[in-house]
Protein backbone atom coordinates (compact mmCIF):
# COMPACT_ATOMS: atom_id res chain seq x y z
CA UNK A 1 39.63 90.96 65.22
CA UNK A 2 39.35 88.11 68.07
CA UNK A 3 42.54 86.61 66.97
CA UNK A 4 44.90 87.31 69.79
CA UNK A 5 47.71 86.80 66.93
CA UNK A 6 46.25 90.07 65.28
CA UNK A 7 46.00 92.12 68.89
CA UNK A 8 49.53 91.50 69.58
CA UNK A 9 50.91 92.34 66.44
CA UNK A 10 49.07 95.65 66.69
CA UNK A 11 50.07 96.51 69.98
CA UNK A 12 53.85 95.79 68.79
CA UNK A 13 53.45 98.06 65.77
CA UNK A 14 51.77 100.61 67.56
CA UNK A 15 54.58 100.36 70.12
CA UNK A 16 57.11 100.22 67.38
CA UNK A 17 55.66 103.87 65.75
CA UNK A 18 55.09 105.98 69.18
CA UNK A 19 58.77 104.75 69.82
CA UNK A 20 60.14 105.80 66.77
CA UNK A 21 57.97 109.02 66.60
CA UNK A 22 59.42 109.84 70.54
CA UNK A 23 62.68 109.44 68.96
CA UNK A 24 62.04 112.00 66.40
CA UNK A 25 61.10 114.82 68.48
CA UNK A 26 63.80 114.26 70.38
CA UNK A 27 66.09 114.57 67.38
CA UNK A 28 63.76 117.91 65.92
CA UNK A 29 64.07 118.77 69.94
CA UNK A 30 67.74 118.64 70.36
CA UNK A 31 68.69 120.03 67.34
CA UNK A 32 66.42 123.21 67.41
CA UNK A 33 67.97 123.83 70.99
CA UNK A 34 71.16 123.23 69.68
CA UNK A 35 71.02 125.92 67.05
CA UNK A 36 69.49 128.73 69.32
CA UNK A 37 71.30 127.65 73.10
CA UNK A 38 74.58 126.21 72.03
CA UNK A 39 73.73 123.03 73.49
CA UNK A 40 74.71 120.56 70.76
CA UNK A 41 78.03 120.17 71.94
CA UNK A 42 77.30 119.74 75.44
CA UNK A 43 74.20 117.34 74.42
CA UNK A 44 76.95 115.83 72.03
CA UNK A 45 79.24 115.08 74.61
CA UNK A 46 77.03 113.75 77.26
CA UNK A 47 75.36 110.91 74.51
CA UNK A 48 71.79 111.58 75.75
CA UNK A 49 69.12 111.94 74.04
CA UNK A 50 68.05 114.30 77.07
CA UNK A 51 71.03 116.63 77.74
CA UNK A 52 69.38 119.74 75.75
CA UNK A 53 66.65 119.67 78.89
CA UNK A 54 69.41 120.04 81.68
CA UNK A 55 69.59 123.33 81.75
């Protein structure tokens, strides 16, 4: 594993996956919010994926 070529393509993947995964419990975040606060809308509205924290 002393091949720089390898190291950087596992830092990208890993990279890749937490991003991805972040973007997932955003989704599972926003939309369980949504259901019990009535926040989709506003959340909705706004276009972020942070707008179900504001409140």
């Amino acid at each position: 594993m002393g091949n720089p070529f390898y190291r950087i393509l596992n830092l990208l993947l890993f990279r890749k996956l937490s991003m991805i995964s972040v973007m997932v419990f955003n989704i599972k975040f926003y939309y369980f919010y949504g259901h019990f606060l009535r926040l989709d809308f506003m959340a909705f509205e706004k276009g972020n994926h942070f707008a179900g924290l504001n409140i």
